[in-house]
PDB file of N, CA and C in Angstrom:
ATOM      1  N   UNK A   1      11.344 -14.572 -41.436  1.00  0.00           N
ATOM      2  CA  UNK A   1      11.021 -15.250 -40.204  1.00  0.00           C
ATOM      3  C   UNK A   1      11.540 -14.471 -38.987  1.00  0.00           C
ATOM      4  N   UNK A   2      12.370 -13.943 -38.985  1.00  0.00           N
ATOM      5  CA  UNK A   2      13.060 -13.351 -37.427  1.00  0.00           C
ATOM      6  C   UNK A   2      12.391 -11.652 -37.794  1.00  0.00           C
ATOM      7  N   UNK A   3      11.875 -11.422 -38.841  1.00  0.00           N
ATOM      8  CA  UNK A   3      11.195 -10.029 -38.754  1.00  0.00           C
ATOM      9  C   UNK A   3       9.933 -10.561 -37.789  1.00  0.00           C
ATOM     10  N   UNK A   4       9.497 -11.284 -38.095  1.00  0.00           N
ATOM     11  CA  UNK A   4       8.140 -11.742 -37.876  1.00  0.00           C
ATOM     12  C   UNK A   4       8.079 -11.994 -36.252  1.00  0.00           C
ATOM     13  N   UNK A   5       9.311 -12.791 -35.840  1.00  0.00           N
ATOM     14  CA  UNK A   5       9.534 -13.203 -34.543  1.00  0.00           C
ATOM     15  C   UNK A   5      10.091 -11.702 -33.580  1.00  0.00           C
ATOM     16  N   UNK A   6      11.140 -11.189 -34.308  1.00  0.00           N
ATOM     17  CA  UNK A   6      10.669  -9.700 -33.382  1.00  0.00           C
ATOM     18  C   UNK A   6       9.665  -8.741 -33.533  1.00  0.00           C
ATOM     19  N   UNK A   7       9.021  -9.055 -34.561  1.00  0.00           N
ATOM     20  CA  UNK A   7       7.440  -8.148 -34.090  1.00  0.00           C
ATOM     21  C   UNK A   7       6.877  -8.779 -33.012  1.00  0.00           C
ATOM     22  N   UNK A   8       6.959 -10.141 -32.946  1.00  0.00           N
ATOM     23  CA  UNK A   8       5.984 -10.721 -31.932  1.00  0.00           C
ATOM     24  C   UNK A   8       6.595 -10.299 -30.296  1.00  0.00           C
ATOM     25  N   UNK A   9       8.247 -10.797 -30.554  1.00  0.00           N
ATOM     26  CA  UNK A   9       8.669  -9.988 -28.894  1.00  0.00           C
ATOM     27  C   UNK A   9       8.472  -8.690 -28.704  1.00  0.00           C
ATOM     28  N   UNK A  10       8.289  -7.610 -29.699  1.00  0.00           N
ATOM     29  CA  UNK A  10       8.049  -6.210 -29.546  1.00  0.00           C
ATOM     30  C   UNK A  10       6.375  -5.991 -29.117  1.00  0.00           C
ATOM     31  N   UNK A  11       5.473  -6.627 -29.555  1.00  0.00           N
ATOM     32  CA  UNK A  11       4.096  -6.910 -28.976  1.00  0.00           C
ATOM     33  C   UNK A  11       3.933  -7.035 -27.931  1.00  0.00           C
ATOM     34  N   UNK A  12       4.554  -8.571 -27.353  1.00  0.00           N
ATOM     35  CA  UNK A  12       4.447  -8.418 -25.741  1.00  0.00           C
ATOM     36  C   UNK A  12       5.110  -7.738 -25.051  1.00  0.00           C
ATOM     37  N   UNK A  13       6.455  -7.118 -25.317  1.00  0.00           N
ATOM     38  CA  UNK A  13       6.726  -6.274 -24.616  1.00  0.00           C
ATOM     39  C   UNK A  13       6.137  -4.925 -24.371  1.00  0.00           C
ATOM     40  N   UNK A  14       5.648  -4.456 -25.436  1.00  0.00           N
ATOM     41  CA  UNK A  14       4.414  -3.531 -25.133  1.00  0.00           C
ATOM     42  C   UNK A  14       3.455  -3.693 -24.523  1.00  0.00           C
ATOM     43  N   UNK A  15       2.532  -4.579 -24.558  1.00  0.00           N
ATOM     44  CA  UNK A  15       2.099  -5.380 -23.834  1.00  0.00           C
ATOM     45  C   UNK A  15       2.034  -5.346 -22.051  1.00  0.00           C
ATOM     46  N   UNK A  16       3.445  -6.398 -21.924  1.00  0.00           N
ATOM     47  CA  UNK A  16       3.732  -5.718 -20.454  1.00  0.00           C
ATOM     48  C   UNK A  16       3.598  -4.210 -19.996  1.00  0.00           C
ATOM     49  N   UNK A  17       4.303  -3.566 -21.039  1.00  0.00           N
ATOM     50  CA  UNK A  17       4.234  -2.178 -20.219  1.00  0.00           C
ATOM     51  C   UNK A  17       3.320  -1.096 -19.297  1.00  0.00           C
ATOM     52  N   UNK A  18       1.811  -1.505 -20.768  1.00  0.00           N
ATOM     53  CA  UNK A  18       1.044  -0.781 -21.057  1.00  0.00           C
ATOM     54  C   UNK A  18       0.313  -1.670 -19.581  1.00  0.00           C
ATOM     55  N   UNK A  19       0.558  -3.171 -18.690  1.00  0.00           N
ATOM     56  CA  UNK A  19       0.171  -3.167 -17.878  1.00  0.00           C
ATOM     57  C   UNK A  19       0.812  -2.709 -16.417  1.00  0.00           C
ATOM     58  N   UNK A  20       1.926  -2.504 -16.698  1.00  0.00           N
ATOM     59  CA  UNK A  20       2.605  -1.410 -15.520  1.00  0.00           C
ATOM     60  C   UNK A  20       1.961  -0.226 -15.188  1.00  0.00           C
ATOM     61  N   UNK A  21       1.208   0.278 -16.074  1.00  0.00           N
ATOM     62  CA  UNK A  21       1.154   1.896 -16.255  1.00  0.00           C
ATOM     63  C   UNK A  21      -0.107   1.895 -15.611  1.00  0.00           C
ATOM     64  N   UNK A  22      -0.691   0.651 -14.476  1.00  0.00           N
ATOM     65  CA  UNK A  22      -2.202   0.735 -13.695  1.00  0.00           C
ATOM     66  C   UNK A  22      -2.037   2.090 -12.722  1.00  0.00           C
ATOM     67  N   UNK A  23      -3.185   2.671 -12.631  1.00  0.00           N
ATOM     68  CA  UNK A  23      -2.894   3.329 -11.428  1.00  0.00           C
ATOM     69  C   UNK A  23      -3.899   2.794  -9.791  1.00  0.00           C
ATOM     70  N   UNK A  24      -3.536   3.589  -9.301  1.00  0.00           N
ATOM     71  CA  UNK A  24      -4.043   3.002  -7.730  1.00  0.00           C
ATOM     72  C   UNK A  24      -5.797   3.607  -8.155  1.00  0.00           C
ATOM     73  N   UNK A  25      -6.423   2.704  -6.955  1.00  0.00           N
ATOM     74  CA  UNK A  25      -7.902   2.643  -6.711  1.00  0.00           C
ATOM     75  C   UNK A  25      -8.613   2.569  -5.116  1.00  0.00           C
ATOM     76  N   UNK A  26      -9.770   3.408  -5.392  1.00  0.00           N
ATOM     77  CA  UNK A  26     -10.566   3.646  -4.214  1.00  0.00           C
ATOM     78  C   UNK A  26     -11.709   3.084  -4.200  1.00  0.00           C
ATOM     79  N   UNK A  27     -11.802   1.749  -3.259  1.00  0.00           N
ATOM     80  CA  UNK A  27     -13.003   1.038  -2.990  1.00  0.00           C
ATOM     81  C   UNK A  27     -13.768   0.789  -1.843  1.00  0.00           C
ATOM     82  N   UNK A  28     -14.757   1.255  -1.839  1.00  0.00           N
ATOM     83  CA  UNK A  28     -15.347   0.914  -0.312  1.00  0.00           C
ATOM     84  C   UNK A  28     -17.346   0.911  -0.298  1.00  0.00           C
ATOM     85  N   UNK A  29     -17.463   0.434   0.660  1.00  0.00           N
ATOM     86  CA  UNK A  29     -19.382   0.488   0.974  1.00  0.00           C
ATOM     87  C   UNK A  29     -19.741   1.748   2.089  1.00  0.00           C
ATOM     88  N   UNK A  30     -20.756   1.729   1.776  1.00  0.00           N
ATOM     89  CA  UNK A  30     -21.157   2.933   3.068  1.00  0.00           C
ATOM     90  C   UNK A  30     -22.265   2.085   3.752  1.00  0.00           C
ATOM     91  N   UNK A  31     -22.607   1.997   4.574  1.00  0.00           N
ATOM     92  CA  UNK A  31     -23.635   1.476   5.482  1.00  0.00           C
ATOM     93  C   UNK A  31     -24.253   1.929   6.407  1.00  0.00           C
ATOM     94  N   UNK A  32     -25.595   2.101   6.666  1.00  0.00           N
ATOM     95  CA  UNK A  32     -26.319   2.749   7.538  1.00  0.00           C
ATOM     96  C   UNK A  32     -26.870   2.123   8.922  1.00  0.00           C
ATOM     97  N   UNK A  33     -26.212   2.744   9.692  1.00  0.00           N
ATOM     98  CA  UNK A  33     -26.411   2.604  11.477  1.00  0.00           C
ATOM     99  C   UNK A  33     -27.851   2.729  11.618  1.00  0.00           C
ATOM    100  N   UNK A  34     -28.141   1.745  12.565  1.00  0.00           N
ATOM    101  CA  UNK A  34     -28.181   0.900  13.058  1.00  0.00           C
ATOM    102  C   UNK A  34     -27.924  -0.544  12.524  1.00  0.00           C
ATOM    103  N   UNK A  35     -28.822  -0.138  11.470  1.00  0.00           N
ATOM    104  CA  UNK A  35     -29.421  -1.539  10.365  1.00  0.00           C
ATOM    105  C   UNK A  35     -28.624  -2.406   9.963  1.00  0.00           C
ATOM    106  N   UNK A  36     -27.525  -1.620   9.678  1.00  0.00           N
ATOM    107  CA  UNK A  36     -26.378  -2.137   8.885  1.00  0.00           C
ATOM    108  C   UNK A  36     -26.207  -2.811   7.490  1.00  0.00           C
ATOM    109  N   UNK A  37     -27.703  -1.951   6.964  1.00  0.00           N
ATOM    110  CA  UNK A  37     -28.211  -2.091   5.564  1.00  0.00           C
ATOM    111  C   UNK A  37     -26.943  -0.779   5.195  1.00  0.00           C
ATOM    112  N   UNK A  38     -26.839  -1.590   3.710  1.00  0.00           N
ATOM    113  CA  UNK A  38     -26.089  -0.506   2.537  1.00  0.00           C
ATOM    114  C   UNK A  38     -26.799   0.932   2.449  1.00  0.00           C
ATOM    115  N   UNK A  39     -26.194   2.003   2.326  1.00  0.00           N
ATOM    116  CA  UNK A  39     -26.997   3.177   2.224  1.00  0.00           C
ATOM    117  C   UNK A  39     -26.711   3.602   0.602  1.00  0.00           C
ATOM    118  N   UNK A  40     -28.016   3.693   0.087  1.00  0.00           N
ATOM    119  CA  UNK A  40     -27.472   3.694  -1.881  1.00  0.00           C
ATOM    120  C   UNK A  40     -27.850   4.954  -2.379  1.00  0.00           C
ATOM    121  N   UNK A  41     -28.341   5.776  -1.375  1.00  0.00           N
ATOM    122  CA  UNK A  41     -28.492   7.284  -2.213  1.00  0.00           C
ATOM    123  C   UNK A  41     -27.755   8.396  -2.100  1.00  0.00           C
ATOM    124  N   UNK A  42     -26.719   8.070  -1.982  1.00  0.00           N
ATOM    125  CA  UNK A  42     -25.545   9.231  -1.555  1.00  0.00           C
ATOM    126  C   UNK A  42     -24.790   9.141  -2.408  1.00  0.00           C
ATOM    127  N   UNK A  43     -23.454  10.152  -2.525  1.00  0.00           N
ATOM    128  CA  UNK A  43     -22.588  10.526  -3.163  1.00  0.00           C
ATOM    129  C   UNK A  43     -21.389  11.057  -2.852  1.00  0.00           C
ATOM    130  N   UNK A  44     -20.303   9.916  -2.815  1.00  0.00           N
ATOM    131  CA  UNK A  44     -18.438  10.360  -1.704  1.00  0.00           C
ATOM    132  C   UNK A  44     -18.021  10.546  -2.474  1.00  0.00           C
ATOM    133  N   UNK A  45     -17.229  12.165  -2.234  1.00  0.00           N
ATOM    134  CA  UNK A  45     -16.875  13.043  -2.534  1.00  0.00           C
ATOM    135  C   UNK A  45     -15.225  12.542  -2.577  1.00  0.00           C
ATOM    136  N   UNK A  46     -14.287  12.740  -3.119  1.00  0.00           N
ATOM    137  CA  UNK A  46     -13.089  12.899  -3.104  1.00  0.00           C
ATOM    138  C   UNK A  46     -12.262  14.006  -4.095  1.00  0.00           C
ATOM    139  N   UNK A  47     -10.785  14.795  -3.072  1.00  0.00           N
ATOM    140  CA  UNK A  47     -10.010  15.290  -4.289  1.00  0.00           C
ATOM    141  C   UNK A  47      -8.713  14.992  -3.690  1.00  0.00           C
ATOM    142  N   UNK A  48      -7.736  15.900  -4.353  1.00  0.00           N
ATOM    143  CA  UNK A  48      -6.431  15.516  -3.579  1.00  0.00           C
ATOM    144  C   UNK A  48      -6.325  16.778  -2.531  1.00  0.00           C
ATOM    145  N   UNK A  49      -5.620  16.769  -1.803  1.00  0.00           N
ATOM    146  CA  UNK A  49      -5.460  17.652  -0.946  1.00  0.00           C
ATOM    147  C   UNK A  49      -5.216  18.781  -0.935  1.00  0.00           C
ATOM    148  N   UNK A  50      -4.388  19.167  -1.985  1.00  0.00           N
ATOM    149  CA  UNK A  50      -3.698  20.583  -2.719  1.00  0.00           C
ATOM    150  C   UNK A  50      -4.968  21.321  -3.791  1.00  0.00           C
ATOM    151  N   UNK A  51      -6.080  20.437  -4.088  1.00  0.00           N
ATOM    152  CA  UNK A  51      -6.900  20.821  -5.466  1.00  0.00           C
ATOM    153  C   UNK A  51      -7.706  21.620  -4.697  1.00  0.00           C
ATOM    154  N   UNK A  52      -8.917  22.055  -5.467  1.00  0.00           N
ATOM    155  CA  UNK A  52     -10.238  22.527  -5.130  1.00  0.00           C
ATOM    156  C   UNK A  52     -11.295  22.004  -4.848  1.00  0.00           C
ATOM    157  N   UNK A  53     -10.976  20.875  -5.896  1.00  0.00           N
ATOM    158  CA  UNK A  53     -12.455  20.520  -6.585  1.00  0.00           C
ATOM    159  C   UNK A  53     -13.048  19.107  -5.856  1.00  0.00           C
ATOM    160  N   UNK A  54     -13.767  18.788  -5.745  1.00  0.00           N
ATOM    161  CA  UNK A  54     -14.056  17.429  -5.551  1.00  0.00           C
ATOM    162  C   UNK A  54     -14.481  16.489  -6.750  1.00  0.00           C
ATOM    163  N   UNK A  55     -14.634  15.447  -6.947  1.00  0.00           N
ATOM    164  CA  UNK A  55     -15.161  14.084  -7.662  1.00  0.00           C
ATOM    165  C   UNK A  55     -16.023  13.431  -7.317  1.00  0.00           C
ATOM    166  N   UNK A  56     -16.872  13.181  -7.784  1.00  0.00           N
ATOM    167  CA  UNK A  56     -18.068  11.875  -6.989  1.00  0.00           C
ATOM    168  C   UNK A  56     -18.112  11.366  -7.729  1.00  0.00           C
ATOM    169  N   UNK A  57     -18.682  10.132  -6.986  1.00  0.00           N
ATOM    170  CA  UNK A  57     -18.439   8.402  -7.198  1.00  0.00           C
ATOM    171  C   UNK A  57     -20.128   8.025  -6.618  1.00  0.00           C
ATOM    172  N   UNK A  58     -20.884   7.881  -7.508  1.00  0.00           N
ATOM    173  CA  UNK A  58     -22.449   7.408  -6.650  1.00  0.00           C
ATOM    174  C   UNK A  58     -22.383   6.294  -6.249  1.00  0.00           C
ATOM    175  N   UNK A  59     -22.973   5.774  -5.212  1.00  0.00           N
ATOM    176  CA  UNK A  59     -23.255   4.634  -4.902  1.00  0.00           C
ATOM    177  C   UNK A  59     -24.067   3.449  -5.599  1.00  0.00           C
ATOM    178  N   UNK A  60     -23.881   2.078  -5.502  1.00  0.00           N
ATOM    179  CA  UNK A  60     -24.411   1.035  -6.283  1.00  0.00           C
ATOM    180  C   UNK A  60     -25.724   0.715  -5.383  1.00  0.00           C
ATOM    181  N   UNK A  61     -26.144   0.179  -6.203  1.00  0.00           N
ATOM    182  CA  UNK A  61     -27.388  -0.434  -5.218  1.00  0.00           C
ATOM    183  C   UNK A  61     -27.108  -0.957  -3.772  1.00  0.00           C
ATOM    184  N   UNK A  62     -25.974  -1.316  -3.309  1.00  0.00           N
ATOM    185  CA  UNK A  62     -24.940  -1.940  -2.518  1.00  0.00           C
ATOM    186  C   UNK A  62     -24.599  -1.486  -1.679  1.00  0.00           C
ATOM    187  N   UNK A  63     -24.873  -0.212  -1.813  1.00  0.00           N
ATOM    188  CA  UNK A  63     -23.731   0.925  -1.191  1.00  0.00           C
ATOM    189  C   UNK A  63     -22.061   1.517  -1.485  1.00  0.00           C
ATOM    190  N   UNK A  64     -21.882   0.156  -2.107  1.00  0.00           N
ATOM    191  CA  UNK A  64     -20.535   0.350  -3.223  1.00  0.00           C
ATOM    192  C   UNK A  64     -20.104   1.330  -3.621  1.00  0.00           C
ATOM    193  N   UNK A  65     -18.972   1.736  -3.646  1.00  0.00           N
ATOM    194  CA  UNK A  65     -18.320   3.050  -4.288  1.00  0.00           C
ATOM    195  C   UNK A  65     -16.996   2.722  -4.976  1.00  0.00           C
ATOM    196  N   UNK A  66     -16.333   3.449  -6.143  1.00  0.00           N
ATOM    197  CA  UNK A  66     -15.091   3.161  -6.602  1.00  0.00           C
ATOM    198  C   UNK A  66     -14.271   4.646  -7.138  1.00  0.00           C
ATOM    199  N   UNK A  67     -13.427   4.637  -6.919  1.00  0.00           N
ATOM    200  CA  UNK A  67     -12.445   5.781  -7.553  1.00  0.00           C
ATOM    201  C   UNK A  67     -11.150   4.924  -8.543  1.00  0.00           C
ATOM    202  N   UNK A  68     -11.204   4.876  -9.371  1.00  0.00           N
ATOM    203  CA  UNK A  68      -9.601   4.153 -10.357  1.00  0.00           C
ATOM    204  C   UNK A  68      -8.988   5.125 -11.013  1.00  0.00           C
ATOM    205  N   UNK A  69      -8.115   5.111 -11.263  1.00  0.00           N
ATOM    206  CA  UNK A  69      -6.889   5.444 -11.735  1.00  0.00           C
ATOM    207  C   UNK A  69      -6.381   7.234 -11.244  1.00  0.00           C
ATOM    208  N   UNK A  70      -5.985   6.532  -9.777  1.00  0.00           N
ATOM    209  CA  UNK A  70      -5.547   7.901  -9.065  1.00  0.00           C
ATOM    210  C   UNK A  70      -4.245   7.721  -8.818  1.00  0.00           C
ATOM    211  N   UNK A  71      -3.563   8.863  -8.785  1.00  0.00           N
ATOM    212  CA  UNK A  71      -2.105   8.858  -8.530  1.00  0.00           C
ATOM    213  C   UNK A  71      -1.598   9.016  -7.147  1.00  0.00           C
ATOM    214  N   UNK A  72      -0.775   8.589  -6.393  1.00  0.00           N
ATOM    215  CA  UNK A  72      -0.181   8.906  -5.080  1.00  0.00           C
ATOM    216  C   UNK A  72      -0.398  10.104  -4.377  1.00  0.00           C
ATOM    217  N   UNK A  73      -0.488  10.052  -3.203  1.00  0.00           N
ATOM    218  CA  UNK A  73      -0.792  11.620  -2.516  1.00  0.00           C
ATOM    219  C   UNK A  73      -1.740  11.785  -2.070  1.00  0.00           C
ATOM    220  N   UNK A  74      -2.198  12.187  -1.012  1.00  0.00           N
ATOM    221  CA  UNK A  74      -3.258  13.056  -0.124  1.00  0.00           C
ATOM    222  C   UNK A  74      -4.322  13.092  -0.735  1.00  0.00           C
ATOM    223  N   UNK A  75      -5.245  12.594  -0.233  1.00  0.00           N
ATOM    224  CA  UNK A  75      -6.824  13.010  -0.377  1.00  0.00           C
ATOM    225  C   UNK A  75      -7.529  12.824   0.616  1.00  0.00           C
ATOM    226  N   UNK A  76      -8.703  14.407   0.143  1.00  0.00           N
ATOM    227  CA  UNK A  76      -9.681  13.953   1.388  1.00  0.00           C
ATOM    228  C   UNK A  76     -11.136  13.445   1.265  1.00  0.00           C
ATOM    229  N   UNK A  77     -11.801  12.540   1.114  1.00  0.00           N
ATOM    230  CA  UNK A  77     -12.544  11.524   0.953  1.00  0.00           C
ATOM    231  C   UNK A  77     -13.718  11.731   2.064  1.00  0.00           C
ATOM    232  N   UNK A  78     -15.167  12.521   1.724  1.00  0.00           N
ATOM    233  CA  UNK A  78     -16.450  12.624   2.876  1.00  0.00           C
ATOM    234  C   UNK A  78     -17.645  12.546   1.997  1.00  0.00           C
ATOM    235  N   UNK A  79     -18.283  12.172   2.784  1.00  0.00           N
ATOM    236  CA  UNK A  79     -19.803  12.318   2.382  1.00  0.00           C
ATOM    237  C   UNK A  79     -20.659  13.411   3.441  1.00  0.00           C
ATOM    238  N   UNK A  80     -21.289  14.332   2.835  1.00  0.00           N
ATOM    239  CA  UNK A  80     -21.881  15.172   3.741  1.00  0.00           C
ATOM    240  C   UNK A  80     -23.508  15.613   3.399  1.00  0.00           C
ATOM    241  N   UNK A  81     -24.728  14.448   3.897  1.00  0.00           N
ATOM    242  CA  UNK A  81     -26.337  15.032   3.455  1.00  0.00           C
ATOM    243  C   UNK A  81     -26.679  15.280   4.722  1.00  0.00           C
ATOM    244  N   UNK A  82     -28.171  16.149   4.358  1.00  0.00           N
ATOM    245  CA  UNK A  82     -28.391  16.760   5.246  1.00  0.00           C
ATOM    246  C   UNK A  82     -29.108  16.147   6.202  1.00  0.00           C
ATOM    247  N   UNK A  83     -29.619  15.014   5.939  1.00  0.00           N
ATOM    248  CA  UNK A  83     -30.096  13.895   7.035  1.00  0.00           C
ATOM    249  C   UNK A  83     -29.429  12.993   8.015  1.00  0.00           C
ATOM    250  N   UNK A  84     -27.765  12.670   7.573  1.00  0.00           N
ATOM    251  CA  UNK A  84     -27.096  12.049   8.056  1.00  0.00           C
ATOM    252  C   UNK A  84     -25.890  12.856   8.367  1.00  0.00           C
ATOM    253  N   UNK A  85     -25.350  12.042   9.347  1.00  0.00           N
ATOM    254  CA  UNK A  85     -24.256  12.409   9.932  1.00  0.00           C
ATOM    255  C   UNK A  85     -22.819  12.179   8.950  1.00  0.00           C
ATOM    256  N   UNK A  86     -22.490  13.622   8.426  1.00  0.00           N
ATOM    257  CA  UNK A  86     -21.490  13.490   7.752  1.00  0.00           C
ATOM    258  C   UNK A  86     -20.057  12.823   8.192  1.00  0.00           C
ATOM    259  N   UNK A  87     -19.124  12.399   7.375  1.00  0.00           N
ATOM    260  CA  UNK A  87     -17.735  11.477   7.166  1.00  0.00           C
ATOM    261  C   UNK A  87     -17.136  12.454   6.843  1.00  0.00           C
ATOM    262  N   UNK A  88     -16.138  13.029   7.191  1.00  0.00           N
ATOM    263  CA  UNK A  88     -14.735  13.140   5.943  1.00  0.00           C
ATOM    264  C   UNK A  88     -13.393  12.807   6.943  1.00  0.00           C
ATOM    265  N   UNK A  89     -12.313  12.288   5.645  1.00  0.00           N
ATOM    266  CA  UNK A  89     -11.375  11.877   6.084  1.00  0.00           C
ATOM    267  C   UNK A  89     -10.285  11.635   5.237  1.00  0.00           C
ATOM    268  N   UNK A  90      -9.269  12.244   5.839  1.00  0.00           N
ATOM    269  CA  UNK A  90      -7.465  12.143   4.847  1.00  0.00           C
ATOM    270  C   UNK A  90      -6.818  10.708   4.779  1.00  0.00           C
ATOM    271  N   UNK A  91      -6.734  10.701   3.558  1.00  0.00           N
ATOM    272  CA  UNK A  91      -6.267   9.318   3.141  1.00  0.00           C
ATOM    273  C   UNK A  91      -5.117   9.240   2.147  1.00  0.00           C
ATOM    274  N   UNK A  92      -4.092   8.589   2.344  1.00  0.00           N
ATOM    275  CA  UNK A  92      -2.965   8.445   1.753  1.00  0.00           C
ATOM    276  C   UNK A  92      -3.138   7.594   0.668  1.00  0.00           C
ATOM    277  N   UNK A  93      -2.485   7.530  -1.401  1.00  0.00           N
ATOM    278  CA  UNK A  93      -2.752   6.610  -1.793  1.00  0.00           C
ATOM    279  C   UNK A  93      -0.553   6.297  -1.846  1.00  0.00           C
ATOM    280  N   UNK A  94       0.403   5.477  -1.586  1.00  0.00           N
ATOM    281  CA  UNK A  94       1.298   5.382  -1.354  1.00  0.00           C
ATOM    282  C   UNK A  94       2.330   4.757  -2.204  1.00  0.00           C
ATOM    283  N   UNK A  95       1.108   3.940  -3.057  1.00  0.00           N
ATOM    284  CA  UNK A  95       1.895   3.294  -4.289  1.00  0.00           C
ATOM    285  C   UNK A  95       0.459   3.283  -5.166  1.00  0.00           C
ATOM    286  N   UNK A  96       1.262   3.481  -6.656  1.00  0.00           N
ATOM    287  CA  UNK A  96       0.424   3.706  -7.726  1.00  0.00           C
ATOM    288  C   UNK A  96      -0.053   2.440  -8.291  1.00  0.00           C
ATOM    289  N   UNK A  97       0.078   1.425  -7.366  1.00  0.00           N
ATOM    290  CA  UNK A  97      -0.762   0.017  -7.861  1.00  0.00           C
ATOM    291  C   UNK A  97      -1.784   0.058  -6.506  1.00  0.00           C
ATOM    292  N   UNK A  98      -1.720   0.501  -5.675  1.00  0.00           N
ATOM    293  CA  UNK A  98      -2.353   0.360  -4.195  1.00  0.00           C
ATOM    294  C   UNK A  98      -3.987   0.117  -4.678  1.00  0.00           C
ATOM    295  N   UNK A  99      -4.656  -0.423  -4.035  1.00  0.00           N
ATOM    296  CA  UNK A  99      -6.452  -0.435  -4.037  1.00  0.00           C
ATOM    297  C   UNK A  99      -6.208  -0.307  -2.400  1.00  0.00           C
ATOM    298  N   UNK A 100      -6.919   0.951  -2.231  1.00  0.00           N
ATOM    299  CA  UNK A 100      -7.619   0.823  -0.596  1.00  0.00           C
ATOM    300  C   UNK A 100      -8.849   0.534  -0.361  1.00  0.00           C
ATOM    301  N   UNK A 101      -9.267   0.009   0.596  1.00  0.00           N
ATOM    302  CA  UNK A 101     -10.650  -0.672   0.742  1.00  0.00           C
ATOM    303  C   UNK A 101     -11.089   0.300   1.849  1.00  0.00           C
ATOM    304  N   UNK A 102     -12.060   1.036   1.977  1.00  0.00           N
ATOM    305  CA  UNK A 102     -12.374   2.162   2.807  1.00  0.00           C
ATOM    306  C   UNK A 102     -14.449   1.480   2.927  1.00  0.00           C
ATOM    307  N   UNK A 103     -14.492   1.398   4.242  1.00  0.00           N
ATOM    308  CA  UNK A 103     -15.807   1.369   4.479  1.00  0.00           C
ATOM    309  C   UNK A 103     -16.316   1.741   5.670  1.00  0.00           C
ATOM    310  N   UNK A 104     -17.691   2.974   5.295  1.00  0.00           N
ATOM    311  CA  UNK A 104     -18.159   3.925   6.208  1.00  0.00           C
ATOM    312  C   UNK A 104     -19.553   3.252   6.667  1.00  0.00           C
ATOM    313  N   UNK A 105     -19.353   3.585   7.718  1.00  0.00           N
ATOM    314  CA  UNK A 105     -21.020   3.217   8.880  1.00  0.00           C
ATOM    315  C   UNK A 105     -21.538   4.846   8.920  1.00  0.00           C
ATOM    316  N   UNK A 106     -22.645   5.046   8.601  1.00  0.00           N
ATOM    317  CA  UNK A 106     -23.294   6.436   9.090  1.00  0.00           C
ATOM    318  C   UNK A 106     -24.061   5.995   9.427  1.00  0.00           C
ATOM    319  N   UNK A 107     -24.575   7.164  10.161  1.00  0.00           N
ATOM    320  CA  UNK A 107     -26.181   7.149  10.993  1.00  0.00           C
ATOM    321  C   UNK A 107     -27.190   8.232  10.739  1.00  0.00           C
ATOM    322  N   UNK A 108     -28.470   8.153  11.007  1.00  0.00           N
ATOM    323  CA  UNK A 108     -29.315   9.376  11.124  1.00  0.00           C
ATOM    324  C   UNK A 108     -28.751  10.366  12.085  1.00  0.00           C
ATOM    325  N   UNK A 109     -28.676  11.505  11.409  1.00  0.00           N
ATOM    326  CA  UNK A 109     -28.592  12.795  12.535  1.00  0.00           C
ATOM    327  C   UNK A 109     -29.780  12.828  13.118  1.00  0.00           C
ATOM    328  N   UNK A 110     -29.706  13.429  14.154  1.00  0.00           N
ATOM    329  CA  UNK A 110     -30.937  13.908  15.281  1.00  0.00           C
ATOM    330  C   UNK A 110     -30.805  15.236  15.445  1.00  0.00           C
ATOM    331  N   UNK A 111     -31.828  15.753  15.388  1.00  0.00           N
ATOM    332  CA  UNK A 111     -32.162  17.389  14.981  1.00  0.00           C
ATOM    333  C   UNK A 111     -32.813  17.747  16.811  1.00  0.00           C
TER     334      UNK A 111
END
């Protein structure tokens, strides 16, 4: 019986842990100026600040975008097509549970 009962406290305590170990998240819409309709055919770019590379995150029918399980530190976060007026922008994530809510208005460029 007490084998049985500390397997069970050793469970949830694993348990807990394995929900400590969340990391932070990037959520936001993009929306298109004037209209202020969702813009759903694009693709925001993010990396950390020190990297090379970027990541994309496509948009939902919504305009919706998500980044999960990122770690603390500098990133720079843009969208850049050739019809619209590109975004980019440095963003801090500060704690490794953080969700930031980030939402962009673009517009048509004029040529």
């Amino acid at each position: 019986m007490k084998k049985k009962t500390l397997t069970i406290i050793f469970f949830f305590l694993c348990l807990m842990s394995l929900s400590t170990l969340k990391a932070a998240d990037i959520k936001g819409k993009v929306i298109l100026s004037p209209k202020g309709k969702p813009y759903t055919e694009g693709i925001v770019l993010l990396k950390p600040l020190e990297e090379k590379y970027f990541s994309e995150a496509a948009l939902d029918l919504e305009g919706n975008f998500i980044y999960s399980d990122l770690k603390p530190g500098k990133y720079i976060i843009k969208m850049d097509l050739h019809e619209l007026t590109p975004f980019e922008e440095e963003i801090e994530i500060k704690d490794k549970t953080e969700t930031l809510e980030l939402n962009f208005t673009i517009s048509l460029s004029l040529f």
